[in-house]
N, C-alpha and C. Protein backbone atom coordinates (compact mmCIF):
# COMPACT_ATOMS: atom_id res chain seq x y z
N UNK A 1 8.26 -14.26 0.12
CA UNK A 1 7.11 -14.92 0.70
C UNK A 1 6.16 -13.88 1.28
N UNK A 2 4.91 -13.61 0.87
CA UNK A 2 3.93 -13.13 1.55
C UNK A 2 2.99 -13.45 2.21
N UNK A 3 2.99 -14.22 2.34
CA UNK A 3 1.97 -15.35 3.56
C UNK A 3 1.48 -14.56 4.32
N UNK A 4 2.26 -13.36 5.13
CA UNK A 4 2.04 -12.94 6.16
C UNK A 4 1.40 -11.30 5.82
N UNK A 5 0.95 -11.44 4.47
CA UNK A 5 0.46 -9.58 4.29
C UNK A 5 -0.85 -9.49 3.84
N UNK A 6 -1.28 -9.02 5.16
CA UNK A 6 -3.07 -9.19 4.46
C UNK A 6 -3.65 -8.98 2.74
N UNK A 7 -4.04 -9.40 2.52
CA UNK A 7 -4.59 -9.12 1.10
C UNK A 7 -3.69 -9.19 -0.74
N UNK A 8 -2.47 -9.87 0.05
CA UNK A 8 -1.46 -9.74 -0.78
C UNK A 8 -2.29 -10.21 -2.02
N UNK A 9 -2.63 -11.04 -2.25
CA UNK A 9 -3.63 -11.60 -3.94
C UNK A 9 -3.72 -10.38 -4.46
N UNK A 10 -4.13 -9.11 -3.89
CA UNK A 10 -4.69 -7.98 -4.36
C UNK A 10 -3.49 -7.16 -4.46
N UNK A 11 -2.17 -7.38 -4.75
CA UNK A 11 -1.02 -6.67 -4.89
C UNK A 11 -1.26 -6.94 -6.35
N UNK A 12 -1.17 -8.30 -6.52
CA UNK A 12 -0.78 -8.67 -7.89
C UNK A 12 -1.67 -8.26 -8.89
N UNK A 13 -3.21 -7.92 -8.49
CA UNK A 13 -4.24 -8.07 -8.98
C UNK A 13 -3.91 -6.03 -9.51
N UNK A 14 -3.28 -5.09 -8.57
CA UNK A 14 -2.89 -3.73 -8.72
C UNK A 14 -1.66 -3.76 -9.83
N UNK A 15 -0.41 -4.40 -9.48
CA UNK A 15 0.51 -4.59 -10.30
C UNK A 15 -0.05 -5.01 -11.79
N UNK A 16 -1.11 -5.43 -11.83
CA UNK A 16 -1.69 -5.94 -13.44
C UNK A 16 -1.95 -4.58 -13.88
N UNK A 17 -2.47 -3.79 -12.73
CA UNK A 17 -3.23 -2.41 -13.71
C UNK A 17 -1.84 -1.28 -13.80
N UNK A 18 -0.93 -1.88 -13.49
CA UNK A 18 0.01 -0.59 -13.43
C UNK A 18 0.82 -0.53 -12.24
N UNK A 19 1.78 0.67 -12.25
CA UNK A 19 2.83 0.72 -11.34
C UNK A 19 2.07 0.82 -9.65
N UNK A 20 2.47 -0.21 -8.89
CA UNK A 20 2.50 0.14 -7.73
C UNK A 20 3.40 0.83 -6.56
N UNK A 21 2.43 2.23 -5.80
CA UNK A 21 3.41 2.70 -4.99
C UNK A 21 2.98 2.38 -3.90
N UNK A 22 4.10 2.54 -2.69
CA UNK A 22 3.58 2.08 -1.51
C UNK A 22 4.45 3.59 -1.10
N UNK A 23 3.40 3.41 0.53
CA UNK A 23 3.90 4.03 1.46
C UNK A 23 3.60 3.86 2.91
N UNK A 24 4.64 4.66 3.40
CA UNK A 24 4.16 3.99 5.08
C UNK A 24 4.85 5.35 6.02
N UNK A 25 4.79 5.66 7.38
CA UNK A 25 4.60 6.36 8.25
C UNK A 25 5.93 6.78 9.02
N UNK A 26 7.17 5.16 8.30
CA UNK A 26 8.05 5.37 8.90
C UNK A 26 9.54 6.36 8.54
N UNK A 27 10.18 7.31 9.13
CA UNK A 27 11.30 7.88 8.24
C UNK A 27 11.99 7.17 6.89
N UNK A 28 12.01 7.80 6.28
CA UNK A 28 12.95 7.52 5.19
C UNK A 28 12.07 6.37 4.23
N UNK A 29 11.14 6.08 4.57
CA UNK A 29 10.28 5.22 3.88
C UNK A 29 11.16 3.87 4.39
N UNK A 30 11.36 3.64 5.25
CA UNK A 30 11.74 2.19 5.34
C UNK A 30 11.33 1.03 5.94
N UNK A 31 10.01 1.07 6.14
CA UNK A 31 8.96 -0.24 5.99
C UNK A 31 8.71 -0.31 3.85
N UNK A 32 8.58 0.96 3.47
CA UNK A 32 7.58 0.43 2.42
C UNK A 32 8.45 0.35 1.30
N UNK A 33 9.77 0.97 1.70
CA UNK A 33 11.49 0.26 0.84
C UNK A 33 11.56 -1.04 0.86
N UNK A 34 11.44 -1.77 2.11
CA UNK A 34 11.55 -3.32 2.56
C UNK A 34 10.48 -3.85 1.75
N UNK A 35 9.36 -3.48 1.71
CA UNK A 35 7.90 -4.12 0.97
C UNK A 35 8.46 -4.21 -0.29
N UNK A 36 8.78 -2.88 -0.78
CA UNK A 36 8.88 -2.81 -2.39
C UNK A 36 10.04 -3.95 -2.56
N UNK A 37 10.69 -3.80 -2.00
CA UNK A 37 12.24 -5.51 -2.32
C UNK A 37 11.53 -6.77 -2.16
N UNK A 38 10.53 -6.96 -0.83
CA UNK A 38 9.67 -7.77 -0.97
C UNK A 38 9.27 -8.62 -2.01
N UNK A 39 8.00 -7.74 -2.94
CA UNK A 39 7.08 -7.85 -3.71
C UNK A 39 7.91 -7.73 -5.06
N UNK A 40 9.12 -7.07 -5.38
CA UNK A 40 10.38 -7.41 -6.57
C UNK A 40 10.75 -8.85 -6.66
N UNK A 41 11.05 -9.47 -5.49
CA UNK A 41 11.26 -11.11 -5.13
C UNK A 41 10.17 -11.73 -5.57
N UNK A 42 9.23 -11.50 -5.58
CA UNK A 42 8.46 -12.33 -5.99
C UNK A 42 7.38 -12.24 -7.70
N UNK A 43 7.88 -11.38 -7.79
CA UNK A 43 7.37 -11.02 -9.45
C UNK A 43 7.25 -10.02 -9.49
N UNK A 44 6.51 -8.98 -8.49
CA UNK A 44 5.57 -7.41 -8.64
C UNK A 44 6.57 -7.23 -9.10
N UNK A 45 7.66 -6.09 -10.25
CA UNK A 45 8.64 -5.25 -10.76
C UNK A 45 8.26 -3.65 -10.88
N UNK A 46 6.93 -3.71 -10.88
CA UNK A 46 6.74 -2.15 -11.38
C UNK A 46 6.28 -2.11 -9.67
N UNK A 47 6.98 -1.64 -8.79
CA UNK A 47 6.70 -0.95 -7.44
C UNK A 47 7.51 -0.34 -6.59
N UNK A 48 7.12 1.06 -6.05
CA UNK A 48 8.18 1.84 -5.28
C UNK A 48 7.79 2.26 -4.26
N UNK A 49 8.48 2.91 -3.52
CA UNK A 49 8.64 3.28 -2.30
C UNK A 49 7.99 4.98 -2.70
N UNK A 50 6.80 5.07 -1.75
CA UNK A 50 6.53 7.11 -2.28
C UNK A 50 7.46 7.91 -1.75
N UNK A 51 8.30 8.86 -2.27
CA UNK A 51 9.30 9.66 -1.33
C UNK A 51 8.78 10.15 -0.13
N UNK A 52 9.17 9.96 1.04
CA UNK A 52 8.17 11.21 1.54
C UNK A 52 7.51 10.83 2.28
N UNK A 53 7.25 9.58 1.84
CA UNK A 53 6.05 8.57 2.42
C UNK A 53 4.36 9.15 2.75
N UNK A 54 3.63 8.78 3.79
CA UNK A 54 2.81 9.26 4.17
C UNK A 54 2.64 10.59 4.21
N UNK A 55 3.55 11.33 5.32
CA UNK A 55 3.74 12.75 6.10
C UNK A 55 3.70 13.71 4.49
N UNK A 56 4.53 12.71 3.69
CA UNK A 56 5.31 14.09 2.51
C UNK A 56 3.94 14.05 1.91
N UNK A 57 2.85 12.98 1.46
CA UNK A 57 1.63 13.22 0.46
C UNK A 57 1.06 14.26 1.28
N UNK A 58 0.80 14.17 2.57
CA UNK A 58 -0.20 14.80 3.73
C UNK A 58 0.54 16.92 3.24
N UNK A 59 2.09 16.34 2.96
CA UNK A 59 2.28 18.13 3.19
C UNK A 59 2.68 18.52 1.87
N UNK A 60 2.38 17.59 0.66
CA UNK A 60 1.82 18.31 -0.59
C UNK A 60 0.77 18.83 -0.68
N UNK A 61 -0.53 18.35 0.08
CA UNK A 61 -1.97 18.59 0.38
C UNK A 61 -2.43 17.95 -1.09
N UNK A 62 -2.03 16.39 -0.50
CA UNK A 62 -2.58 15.54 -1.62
C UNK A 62 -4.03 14.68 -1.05
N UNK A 63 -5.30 14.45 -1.69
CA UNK A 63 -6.18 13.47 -0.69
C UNK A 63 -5.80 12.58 0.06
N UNK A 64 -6.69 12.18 0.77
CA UNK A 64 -6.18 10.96 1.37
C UNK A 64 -7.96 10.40 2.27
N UNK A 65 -8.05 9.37 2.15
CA UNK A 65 -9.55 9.01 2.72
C UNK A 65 -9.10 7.72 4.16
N UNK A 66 -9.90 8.29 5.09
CA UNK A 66 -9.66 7.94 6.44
C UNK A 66 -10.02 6.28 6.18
N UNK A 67 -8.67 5.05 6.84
CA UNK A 67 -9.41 3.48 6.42
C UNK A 67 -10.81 3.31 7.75
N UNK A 68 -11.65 2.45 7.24
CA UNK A 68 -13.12 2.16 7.89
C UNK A 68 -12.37 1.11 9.04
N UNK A 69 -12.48 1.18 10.27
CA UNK A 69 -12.10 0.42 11.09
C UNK A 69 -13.01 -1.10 10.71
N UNK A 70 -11.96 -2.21 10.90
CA UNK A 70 -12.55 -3.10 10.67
C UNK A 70 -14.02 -3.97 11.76
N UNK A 71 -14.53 -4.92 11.17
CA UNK A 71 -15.85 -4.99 12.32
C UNK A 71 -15.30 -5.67 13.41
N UNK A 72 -16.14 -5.49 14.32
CA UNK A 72 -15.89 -6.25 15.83
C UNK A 72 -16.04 -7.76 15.46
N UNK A 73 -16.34 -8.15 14.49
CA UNK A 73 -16.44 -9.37 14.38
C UNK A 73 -15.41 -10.62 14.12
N UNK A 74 -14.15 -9.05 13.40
CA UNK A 74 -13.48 -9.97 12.67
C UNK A 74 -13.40 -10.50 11.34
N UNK A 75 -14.55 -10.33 10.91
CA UNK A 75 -14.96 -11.05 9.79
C UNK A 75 -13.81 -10.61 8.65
N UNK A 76 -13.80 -9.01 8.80
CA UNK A 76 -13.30 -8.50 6.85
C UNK A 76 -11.65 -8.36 7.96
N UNK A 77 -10.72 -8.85 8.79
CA UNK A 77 -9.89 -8.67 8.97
C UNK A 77 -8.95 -7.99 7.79
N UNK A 78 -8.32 -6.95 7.82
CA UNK A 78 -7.21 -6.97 6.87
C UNK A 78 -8.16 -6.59 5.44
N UNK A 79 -9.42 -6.46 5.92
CA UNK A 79 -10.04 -5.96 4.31
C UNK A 79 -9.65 -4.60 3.99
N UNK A 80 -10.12 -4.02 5.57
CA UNK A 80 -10.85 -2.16 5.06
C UNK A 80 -8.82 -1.49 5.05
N UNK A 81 -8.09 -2.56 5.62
CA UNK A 81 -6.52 -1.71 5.62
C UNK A 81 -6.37 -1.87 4.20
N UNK A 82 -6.75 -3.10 3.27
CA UNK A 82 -6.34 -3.17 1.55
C UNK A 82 -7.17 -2.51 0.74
N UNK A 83 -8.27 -2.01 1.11
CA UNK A 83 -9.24 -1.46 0.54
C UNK A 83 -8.37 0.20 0.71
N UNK A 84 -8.21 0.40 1.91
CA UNK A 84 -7.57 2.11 2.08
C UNK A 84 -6.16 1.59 1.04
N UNK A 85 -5.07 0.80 1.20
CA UNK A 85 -4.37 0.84 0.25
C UNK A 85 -4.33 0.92 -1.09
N UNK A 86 -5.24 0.30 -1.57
CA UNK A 86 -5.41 0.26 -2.71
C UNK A 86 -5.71 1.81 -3.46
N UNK A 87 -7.08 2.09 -2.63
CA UNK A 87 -7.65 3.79 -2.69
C UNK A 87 -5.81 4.67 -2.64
N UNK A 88 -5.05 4.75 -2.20
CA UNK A 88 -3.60 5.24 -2.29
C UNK A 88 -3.02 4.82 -3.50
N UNK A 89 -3.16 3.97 -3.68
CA UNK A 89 -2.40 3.43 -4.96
C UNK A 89 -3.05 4.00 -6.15
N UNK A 90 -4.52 4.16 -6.45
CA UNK A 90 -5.12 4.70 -7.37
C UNK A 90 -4.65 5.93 -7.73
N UNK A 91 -4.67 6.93 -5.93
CA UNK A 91 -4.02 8.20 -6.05
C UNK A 91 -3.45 8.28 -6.46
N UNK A 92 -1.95 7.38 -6.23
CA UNK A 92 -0.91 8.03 -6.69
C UNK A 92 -0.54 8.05 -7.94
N UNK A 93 -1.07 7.00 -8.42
CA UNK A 93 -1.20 6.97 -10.31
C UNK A 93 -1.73 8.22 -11.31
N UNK A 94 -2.65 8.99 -10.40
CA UNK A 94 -3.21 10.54 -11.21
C UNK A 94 -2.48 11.07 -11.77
């Protein structure tokens, strides 16, 4: 169930173009281990966990583009964090 992950529509919409990787901030990758079992449950199949996660792309000296804080308004909640994800996911496909 993803109910609860901003922008999830746009997982599936990445998984169409190809393998999705995730990553996240925590040791051992184990927020974006849990995601990837997640998004397996529910159809995504082509998605992994990046070794390394965040820290390890940062100390390959791989890009990485800062996410746009979202507006005071509220409005794009949860946009500019799927928009920076996505921009990662492109990366990591190079």
């Amino acid at each position: 169930d993803l109910d609860n992950v901003p922008s999830a529509g746009r997982l599936f919409e990445l998984a169409a173009a190809g393998d999705v990787v995730l990553y996240c901030s925590c040791p051992n990758e184990a927020t974006s281990a849990h995601m990837a079992l997640r998004l397996r449950r529910v159809g995504i199949h082509k998605v992994r966990p990046l070794a390394g996660g965040l820290q390890g792309w940062l100390a390959a000296g791989l890009p990485v583009e800062p996410l746009v804080a979202p507006s005071t308004s509220g409005a794009d909640s949860g946009q500019s964090a799927a928009s920076g994800l996505a921009r990662a996911f492109e990366l990591e496909r190079r």
